[in-house]
Protein backbone atom coordinates (compact mmCIF):
# COMPACT_ATOMS: atom_id res chain seq x y z
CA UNK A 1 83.99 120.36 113.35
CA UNK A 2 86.23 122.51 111.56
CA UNK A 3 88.84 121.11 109.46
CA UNK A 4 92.25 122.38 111.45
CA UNK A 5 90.94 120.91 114.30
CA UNK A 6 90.88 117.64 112.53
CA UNK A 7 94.48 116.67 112.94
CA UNK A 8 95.27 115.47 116.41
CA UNK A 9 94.65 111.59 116.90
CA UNK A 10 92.54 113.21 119.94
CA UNK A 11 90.70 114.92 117.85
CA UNK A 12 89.86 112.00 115.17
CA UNK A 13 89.15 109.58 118.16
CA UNK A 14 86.85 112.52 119.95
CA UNK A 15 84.73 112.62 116.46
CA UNK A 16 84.48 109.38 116.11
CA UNK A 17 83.38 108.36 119.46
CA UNK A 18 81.03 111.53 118.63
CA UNK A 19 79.50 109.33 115.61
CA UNK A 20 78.75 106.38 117.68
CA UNK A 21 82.71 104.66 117.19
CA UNK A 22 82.62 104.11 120.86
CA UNK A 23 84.10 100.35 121.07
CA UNK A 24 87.79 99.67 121.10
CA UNK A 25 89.27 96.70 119.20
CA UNK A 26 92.54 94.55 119.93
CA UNK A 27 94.21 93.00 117.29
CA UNK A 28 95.04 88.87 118.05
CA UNK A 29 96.19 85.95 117.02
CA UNK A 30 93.08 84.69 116.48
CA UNK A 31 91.34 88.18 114.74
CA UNK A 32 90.03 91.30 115.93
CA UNK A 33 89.11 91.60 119.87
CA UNK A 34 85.91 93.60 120.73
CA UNK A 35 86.76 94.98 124.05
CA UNK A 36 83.05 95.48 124.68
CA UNK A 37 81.82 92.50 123.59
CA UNK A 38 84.53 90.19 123.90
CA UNK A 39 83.52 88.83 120.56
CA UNK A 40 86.73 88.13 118.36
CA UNK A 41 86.34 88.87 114.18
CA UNK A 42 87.57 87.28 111.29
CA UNK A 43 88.42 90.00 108.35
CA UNK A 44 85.57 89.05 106.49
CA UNK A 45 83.03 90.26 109.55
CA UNK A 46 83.86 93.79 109.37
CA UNK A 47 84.36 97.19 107.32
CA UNK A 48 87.23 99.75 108.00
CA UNK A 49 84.66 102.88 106.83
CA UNK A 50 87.74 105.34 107.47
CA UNK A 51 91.36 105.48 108.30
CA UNK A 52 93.27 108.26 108.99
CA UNK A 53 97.54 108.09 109.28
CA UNK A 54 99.02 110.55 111.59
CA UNK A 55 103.25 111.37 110.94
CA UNK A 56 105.11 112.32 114.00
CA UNK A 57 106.76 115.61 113.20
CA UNK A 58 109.88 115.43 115.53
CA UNK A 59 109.79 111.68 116.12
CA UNK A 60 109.34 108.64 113.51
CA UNK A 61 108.11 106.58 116.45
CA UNK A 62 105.42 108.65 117.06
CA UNK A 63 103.49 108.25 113.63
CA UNK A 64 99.84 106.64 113.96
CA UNK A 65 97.39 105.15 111.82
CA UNK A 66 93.78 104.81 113.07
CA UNK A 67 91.09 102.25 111.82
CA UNK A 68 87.52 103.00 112.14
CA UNK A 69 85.46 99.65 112.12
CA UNK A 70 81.98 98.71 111.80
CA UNK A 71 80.99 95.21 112.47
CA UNK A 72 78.86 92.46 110.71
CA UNK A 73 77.42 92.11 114.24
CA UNK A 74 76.52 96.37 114.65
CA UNK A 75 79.18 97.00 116.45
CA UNK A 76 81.35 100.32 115.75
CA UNK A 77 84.57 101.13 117.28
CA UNK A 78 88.25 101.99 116.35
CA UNK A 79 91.96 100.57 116.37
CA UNK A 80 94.78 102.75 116.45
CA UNK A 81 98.18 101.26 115.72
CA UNK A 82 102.00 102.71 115.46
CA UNK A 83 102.77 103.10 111.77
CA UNK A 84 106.42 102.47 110.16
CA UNK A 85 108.62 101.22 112.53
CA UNK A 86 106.53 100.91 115.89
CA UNK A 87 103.86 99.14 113.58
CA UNK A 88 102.05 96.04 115.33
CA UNK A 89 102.85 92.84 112.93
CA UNK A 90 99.25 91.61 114.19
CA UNK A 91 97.91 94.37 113.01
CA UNK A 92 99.35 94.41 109.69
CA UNK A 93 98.61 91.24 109.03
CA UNK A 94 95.19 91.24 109.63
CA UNK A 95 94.40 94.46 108.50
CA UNK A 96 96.06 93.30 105.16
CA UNK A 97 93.01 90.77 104.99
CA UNK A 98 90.25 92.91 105.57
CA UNK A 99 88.49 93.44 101.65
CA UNK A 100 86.04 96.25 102.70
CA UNK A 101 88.55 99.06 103.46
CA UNK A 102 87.00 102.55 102.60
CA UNK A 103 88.52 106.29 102.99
């Protein structure tokens, strides 16, 4: 895919689903929810391979970070959260315990 169409959240999410990131995940109290699998991960039971942080041109609200997450268990999916102010605390906070973060 060519690089300028690389910058929607669409068009990460579209790629990625393309590459086999075809799971969602739901950040918890009690870790990281696989909505496929129901399965619910500590930080240590998973890799963020990529992450890519979209900024809302007109509106701060609308700025985006996604995750995308392979599993200890072989599963792949992806987490997208609101960045700066519409951030998820959940998120954060977990996210801030995962060790195998790549870009």
């Amino acid at each position: 895919m060519e690089k300028r169409n690389m910058t929607t959240l669409s068009s990460i999410l579209a790629r990625l689903e393309s590459e086999g990131y075809t799971n969602q995940f739901k950040a918890t109290e009690a870790g990281l929810l696989s909505l496929q699998s129901h399965y619910t991960f500590s930080p240590d039971e998973l890799c963020v391979t990529h992450f890519y942080r979209f900024e809302g041109e007109s509106n701060q609200d609308d700025s985006a970070i996604l995750y995308a997450i392979e599993t200890n268990n072989n599963e792949k999916g992806t987490l997208v959260d609101g960045y700066g102010p519409s951030a998820d605390t959940l998120v954060g906070d977990f996210m801030q315990r995962v060790e195998g973060i790549h870009k």
